[in-house]
Protein backbone atom coordinates (compact mmCIF):
# COMPACT_ATOMS: atom_id res chain seq x y z
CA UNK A 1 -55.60 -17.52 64.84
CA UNK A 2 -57.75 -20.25 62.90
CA UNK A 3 -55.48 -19.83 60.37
CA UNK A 4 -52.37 -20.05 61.86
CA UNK A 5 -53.50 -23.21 63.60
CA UNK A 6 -54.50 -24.63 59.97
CA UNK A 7 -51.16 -24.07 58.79
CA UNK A 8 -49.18 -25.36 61.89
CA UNK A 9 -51.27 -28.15 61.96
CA UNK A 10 -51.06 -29.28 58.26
CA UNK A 11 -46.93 -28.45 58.66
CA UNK A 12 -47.15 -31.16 61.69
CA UNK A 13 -48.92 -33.97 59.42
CA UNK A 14 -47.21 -33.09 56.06
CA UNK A 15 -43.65 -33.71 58.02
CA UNK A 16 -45.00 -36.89 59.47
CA UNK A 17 -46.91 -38.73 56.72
CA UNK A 18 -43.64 -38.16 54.63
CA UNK A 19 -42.11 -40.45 57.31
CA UNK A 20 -44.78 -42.57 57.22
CA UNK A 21 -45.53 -42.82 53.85
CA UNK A 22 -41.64 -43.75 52.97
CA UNK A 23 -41.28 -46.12 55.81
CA UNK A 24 -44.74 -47.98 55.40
CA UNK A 25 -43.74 -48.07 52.08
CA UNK A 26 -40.91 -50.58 52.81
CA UNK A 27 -43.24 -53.33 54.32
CA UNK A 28 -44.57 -55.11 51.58
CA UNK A 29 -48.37 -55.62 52.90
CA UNK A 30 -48.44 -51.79 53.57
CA UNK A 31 -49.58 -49.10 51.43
CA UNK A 32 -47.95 -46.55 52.42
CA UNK A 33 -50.43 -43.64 51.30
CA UNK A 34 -53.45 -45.22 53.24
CA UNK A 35 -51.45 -45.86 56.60
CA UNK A 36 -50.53 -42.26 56.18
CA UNK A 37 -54.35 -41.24 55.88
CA UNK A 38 -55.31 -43.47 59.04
CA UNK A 39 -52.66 -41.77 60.83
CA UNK A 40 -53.86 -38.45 59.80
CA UNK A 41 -57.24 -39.34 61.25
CA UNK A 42 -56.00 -40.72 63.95
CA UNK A 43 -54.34 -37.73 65.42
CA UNK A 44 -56.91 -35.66 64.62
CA UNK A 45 -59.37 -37.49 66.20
CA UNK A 46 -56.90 -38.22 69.30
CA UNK A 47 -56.17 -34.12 69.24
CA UNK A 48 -59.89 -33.07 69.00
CA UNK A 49 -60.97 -35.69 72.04
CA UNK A 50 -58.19 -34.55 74.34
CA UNK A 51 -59.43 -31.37 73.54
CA UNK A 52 -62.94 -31.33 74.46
CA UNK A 53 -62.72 -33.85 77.50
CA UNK A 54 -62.37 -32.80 80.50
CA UNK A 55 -60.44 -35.23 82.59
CA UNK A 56 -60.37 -32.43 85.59
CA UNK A 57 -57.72 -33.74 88.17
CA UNK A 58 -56.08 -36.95 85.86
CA UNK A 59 -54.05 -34.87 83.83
CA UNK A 60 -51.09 -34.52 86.31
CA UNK A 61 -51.04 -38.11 86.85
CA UNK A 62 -51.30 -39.04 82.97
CA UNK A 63 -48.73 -36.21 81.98
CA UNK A 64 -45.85 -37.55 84.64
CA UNK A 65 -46.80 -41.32 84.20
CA UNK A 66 -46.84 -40.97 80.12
CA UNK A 67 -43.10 -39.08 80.86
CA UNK A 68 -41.57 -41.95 82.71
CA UNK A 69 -42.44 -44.38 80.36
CA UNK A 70 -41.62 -42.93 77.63
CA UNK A 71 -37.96 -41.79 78.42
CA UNK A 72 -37.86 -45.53 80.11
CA UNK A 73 -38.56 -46.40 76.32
CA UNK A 74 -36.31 -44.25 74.93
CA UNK A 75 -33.58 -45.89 77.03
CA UNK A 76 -34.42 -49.43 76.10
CA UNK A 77 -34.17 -47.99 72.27
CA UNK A 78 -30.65 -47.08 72.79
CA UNK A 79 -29.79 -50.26 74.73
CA UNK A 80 -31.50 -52.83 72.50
CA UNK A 81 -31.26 -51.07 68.85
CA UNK A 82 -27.69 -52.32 67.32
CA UNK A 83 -26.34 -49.13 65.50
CA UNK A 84 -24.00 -50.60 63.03
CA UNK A 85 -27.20 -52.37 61.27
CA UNK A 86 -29.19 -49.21 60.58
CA UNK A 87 -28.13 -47.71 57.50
CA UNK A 88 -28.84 -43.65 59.08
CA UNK A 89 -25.18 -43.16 60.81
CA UNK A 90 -25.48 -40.06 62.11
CA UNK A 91 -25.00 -41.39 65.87
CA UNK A 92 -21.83 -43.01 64.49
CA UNK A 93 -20.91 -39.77 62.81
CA UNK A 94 -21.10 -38.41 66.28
CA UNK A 95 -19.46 -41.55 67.84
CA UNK A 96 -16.23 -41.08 65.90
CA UNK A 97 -15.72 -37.18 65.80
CA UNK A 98 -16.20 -37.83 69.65
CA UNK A 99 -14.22 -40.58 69.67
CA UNK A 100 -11.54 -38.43 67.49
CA UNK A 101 -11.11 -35.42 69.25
CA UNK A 102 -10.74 -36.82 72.71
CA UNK A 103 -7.32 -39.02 71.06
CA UNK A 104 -6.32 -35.55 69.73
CA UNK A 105 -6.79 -36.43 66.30
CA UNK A 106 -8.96 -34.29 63.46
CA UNK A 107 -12.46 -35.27 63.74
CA UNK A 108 -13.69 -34.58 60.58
CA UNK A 109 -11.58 -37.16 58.93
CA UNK A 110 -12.87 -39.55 61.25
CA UNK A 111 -14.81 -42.12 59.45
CA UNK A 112 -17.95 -43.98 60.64
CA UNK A 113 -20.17 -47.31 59.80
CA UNK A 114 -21.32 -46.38 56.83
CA UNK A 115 -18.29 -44.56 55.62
CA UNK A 116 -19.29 -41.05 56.36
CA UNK A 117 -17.59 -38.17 58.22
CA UNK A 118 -19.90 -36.22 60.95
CA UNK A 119 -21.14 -32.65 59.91
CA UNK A 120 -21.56 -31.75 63.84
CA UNK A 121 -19.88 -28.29 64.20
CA UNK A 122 -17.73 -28.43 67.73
CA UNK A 123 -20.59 -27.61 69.60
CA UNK A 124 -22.46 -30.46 69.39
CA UNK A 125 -19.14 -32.70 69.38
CA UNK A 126 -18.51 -31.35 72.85
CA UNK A 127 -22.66 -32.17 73.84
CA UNK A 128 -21.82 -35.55 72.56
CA UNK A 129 -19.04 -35.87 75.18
CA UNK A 130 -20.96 -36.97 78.22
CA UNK A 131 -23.07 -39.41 76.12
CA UNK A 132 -19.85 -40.92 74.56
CA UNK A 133 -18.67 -41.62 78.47
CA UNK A 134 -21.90 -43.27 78.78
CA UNK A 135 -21.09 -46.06 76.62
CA UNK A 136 -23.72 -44.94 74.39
CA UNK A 137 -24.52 -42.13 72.11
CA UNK A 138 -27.77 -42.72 72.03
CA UNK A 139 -28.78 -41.42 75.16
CA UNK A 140 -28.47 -37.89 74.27
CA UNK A 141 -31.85 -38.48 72.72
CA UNK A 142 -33.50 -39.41 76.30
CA UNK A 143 -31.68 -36.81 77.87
CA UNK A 144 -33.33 -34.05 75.15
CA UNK A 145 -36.68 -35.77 75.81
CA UNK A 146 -36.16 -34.92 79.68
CA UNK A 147 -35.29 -31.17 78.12
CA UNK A 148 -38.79 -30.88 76.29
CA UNK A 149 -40.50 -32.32 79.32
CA UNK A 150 -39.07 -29.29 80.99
CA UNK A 151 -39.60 -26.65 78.59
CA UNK A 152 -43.21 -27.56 78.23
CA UNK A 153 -43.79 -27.69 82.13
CA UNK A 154 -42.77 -24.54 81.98
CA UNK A 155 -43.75 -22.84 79.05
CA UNK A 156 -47.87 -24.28 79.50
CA UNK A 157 -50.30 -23.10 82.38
CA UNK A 158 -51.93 -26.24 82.78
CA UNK A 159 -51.35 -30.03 82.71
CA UNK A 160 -53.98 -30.26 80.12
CA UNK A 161 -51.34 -28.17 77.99
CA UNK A 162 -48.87 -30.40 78.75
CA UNK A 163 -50.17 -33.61 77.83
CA UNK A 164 -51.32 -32.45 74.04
CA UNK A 165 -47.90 -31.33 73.50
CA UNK A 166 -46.38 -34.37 75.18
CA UNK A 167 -48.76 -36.79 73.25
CA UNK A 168 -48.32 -34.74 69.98
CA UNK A 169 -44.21 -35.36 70.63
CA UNK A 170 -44.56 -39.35 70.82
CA UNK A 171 -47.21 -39.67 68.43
CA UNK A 172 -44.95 -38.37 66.06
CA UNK A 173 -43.46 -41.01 63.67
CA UNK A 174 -40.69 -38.43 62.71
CA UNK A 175 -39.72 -38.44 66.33
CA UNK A 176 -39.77 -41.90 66.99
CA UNK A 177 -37.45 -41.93 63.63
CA UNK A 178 -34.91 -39.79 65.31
CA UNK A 179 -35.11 -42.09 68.62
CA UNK A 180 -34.82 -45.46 66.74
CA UNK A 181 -31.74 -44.08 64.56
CA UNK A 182 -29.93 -42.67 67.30
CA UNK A 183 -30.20 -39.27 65.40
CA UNK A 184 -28.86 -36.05 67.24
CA UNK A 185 -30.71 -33.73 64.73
CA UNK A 186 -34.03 -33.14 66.64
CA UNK A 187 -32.25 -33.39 70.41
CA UNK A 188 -29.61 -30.26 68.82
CA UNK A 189 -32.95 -28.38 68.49
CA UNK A 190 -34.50 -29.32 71.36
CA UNK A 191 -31.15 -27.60 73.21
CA UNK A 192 -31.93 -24.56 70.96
CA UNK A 193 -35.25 -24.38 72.45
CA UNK A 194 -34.85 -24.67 75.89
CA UNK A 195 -32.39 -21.77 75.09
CA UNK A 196 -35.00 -19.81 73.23
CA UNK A 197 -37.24 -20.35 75.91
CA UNK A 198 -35.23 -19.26 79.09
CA UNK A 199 -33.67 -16.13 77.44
CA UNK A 200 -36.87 -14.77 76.02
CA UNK A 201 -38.63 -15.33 79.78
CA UNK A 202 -35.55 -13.16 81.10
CA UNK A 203 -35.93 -10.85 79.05
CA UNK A 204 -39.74 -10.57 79.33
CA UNK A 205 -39.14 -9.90 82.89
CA UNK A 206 -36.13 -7.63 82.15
CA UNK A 207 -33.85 -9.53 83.61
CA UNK A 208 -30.28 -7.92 83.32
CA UNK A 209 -27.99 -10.77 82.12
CA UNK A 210 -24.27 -11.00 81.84
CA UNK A 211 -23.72 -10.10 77.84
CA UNK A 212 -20.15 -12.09 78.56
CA UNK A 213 -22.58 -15.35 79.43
CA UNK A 214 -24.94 -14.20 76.80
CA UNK A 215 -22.53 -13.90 73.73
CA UNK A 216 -20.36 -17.69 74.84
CA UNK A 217 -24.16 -19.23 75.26
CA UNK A 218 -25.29 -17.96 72.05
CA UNK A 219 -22.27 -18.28 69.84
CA UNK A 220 -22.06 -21.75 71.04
CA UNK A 221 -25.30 -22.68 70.06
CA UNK A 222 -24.59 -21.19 66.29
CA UNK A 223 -21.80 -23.72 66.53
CA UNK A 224 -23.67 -26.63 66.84
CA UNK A 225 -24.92 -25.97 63.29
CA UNK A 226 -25.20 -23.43 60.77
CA UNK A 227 -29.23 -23.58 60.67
CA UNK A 228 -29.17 -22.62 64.77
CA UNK A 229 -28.66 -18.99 63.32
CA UNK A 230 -31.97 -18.32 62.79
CA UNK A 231 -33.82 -19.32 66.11
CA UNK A 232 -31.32 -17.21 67.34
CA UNK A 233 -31.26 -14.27 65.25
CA UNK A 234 -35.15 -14.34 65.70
CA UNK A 235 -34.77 -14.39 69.44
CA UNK A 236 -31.69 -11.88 70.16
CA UNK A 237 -31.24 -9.72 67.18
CA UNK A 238 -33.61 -6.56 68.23
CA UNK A 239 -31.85 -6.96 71.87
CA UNK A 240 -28.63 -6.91 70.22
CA UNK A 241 -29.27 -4.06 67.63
CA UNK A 242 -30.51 -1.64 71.10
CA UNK A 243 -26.85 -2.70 72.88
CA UNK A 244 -25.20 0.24 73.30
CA UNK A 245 -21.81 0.65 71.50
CA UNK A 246 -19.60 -0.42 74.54
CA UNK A 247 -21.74 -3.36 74.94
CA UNK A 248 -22.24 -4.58 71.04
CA UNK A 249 -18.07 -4.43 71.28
CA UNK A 250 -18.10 -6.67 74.37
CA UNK A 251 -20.64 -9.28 72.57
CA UNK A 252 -18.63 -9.37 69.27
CA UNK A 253 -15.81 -9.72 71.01
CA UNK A 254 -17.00 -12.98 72.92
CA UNK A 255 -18.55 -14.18 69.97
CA UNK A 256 -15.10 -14.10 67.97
CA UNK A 257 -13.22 -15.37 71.17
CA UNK A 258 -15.53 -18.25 71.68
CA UNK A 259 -15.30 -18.94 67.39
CA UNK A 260 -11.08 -19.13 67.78
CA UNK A 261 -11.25 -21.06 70.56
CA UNK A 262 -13.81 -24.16 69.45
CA UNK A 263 -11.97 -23.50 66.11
CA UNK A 264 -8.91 -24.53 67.53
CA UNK A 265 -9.36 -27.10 69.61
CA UNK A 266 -11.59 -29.45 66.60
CA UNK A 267 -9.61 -28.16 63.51
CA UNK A 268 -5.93 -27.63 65.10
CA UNK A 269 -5.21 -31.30 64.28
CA UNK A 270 -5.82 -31.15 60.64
CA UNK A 271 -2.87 -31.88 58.15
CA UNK A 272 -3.18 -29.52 55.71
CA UNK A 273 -5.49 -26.56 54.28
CA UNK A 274 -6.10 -28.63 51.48
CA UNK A 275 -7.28 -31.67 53.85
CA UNK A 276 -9.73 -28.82 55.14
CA UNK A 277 -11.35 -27.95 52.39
CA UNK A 278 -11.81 -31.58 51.17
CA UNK A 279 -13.48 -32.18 54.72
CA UNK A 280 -15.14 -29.71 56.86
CA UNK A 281 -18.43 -29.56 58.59
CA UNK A 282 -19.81 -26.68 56.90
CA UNK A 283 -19.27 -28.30 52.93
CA UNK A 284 -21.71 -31.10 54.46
CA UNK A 285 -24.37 -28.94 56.11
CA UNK A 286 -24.35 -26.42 53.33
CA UNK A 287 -24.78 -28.84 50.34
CA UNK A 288 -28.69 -28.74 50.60
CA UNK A 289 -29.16 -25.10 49.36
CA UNK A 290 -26.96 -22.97 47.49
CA UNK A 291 -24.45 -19.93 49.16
CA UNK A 292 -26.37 -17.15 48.44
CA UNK A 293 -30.05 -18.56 49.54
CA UNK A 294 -28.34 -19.44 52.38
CA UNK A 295 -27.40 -16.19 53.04
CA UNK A 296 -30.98 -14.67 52.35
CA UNK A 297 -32.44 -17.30 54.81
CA UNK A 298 -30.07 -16.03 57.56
CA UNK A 299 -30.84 -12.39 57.04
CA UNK A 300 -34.04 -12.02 56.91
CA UNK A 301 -34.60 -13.51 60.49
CA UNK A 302 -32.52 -10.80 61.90
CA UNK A 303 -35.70 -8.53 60.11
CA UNK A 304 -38.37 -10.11 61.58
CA UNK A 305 -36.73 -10.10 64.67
CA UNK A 306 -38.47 -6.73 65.47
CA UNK A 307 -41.75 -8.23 64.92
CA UNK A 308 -40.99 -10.60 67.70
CA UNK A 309 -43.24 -9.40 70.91
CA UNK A 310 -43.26 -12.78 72.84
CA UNK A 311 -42.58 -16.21 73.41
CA UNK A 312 -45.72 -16.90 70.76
CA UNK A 313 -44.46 -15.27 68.39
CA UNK A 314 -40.82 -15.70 68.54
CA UNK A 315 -41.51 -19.33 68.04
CA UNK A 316 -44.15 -19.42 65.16
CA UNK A 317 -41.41 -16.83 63.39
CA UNK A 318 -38.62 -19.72 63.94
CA UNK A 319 -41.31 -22.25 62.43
CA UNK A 320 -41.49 -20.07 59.81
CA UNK A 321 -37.88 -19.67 59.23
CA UNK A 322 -36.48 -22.99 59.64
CA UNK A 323 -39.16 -24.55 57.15
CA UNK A 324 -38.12 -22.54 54.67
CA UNK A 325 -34.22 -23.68 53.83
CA UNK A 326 -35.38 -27.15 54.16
CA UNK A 327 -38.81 -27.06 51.90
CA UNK A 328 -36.74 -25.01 49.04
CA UNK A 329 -34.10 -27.79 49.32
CA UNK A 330 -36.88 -30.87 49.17
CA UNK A 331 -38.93 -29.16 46.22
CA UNK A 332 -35.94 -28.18 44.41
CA UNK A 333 -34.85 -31.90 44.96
CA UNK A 334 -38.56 -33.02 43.42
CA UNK A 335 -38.42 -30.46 40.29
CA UNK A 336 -34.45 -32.19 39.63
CA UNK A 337 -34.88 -35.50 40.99
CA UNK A 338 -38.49 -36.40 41.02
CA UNK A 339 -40.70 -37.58 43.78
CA UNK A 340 -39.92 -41.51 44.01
CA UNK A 341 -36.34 -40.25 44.04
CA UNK A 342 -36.20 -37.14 46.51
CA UNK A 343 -38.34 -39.66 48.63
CA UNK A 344 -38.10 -43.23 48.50
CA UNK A 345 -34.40 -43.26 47.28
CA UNK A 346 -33.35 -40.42 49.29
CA UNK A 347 -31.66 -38.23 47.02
CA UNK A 348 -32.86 -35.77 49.89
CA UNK A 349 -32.38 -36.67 53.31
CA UNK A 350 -36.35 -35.46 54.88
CA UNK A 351 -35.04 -36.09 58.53
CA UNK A 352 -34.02 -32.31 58.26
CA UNK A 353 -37.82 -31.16 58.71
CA UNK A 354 -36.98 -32.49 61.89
CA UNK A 355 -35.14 -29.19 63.19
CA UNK A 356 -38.57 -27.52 62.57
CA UNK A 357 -40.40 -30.26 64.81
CA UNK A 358 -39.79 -29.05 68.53
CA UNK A 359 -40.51 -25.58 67.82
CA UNK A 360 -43.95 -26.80 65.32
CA UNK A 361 -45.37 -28.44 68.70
CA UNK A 362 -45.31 -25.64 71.02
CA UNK A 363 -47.02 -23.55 68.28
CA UNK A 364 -49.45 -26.10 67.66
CA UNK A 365 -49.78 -26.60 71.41
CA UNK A 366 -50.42 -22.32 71.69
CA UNK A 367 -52.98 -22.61 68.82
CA UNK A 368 -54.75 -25.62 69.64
CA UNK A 369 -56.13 -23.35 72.73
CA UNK A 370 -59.06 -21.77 70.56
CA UNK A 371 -60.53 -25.41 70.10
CA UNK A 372 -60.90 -25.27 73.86
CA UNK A 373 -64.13 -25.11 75.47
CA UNK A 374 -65.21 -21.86 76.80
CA UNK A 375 -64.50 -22.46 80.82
CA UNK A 376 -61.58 -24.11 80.01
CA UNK A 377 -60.45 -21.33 77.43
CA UNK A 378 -61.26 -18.51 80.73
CA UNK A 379 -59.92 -20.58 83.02
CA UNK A 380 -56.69 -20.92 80.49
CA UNK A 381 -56.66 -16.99 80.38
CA UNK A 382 -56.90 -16.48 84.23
CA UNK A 383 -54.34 -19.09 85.30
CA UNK A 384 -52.32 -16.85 82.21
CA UNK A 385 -52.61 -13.52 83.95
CA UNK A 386 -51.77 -14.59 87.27
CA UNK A 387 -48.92 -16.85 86.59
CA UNK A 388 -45.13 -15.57 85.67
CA UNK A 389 -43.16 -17.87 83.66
CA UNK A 390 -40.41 -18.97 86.12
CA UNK A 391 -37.06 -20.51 84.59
């Protein structure tokens, strides 16, 4: 367990003190190296204290009041951050395939701020509805923050739980990244998660669900984009591989039904097949990492799907998995490119480790436990035998 909490925990500040160290970088009294080593000690000092105090009854209190005002800050963000001067356009991408596909026209021709085209699958244009009602696109960031509030009030026994997680989450500069930009990466994965979360309760507690709902839920989360696979596949695979025959049929058949129909209704509108090829979502998302890695890095979840025995597990897996398409793609970026390039000049874009982020806290937040002190580690374990996850 030491281990695993020495590798989780040098995952969370290697992602973060690349954000750091590239954005420091830009202000020209920083260094961007030493703010990334205060940072690193900052954290670890702020992790260790929380810790080993003991704040007994104030950590209900500090959990909801530290909730509020940070989604309250989330929401000023949106409202007071001008999108079209950041040069990240991925809310804009969003924006405009949004903005496209409710005028019936082809949103992936649709082009945004900086010139772009969005690389959202239909899933996450249809997410992006609501928010695009809203006036502002933006706010699906707060509303995923309300999501991971909920998945960690339910996944953690006790407040103390919480709050680490919830103070790991905003003292994350690659987080705060995704809120300032408007970015939909992270909140995409934070849906994924609460997914994750619910199904693998229900099916801890053998829970019979509808494999109608199960297959249009699922397959609509693969949708979003191609990397959802493998939280999935890692969550579902073993349950789908014991199906019996009748009910593998059923699932497939969703699963294509669901395919045709979000097919249709975002890529029905295009003018041509050669217009398709020259702009699709899945020539974007797949230009990080060759075909056939791809492929590798989408099977070999379904493997170690069997190895999966609970929610602990199934998420350190999906850490596992997701970190791996994206670290192949930024040190195969460094070997071509160099460092100052694949970095500071962004020949690769390193918001992507951000997929791994929501899923890198909760395992954090499961290993941090054996730093606990002894009564609070029993007390930890009783208040985990008695209690059922309820979702």
């Amino acid at each position: 367990m030491k281990q695993r909490l020495s590798f989780t925990y040098l995952i969370f500040i290697f992602i973060n003190t690349l954000f750091v160290v590239k954005y420091a970088s830009r202000i020209d009294v920083l260094n961007g190296y030493i703010v990334a080593f205060i940072y690193t000690l900052l954290i670890s000092i702020i992790s260790i204290v929380h810790i080993r105090l003991n704040l007994k009854n104030y950590y209900k209190p500090l959990f909801y009041i530290t909730s509020i005002l940070f989604f309250v800050f989330t929401i000023y963000i949106n409202i007071n951050v001008d999108g079209n001067s950041l040069m990240v356009d991925r809310w804009s991408a969003m924006e405009v395939g949004v903005k496209a596909l409710l005028n019936g026209e082809y949103p992936y021709s649709a082009v945004d701020h900086l010139n772009g085209r969005t690389s959202n699958l239909p899933t996450l244009l249809f997410i992006g509805i609501p928010f695009y009602f809203l006036g502002n696109i933006g706010f699906l960031q707060s509303f995923a923050f309300l999501l991971f509030i909920y998945i960690i009030s339910k996944v953690f026994n006790t407040y103390k739980e919480r709050l680490l997680c919830l103070l790991l989450l905003i003292g994350s500069p690659s987080y705060l990244w995704e809120i300032y930009v408007k970015s939909d990466l992270m909140s995409n994965f934070i849906i994924i998660l609460a997914v994750v979360v619910v199904m693998q309760d229900r099916i801890f507690r053998n829970i019979k669900n509808n494999p109608l709902l199960e297959s249009f839920l699922l397959t609509s989360l693969v949708m979003t984009r191609i990397t959802a696979i493998i939280p999935i596949s890692i969550l579902f695979f073993k349950h789908f591989y014991r199906f019996s025959v009748q009910k593998k049929i059923t699932f497939i058949a969703v699963s294509l039904a669901t395919v045709i129909l979000f097919s249709y209704i975002c890529f029905n509108k295009v003018s041509s097949l050669e217009h398709f090829y020259k702009h699709n979502p899945f020539e974007l998302q797949n230009r990080q990492l060759p075909s056939i890695l791809s492929l590798i890095l989408i099977i070999a979840p379904m493997i170690y799907s069997f190895r999966a025995k609970n929610i602990k597990s199934i998420i350190y897996l999906i850490v596992i998995f997701l970190l791996l398409p994206v670290s192949i793609a930024f040190f195969t970026s460094i070997y071509y490119s160099g460092f100052k390039a694949t970095l500071f000049d962004s020949s690769f874009d390193i918001s992507y480790f951000n997929m791994v982020l929501p899923f890198l806290l909760l395992s954090l937040t499961f290993d941090y436990k054996i730093l606990l002190p002894t009564m609070d580690k029993n007390n930890s374990d009783l208040v985990a035998k008695t209690k059922v996850l309820k979702i």
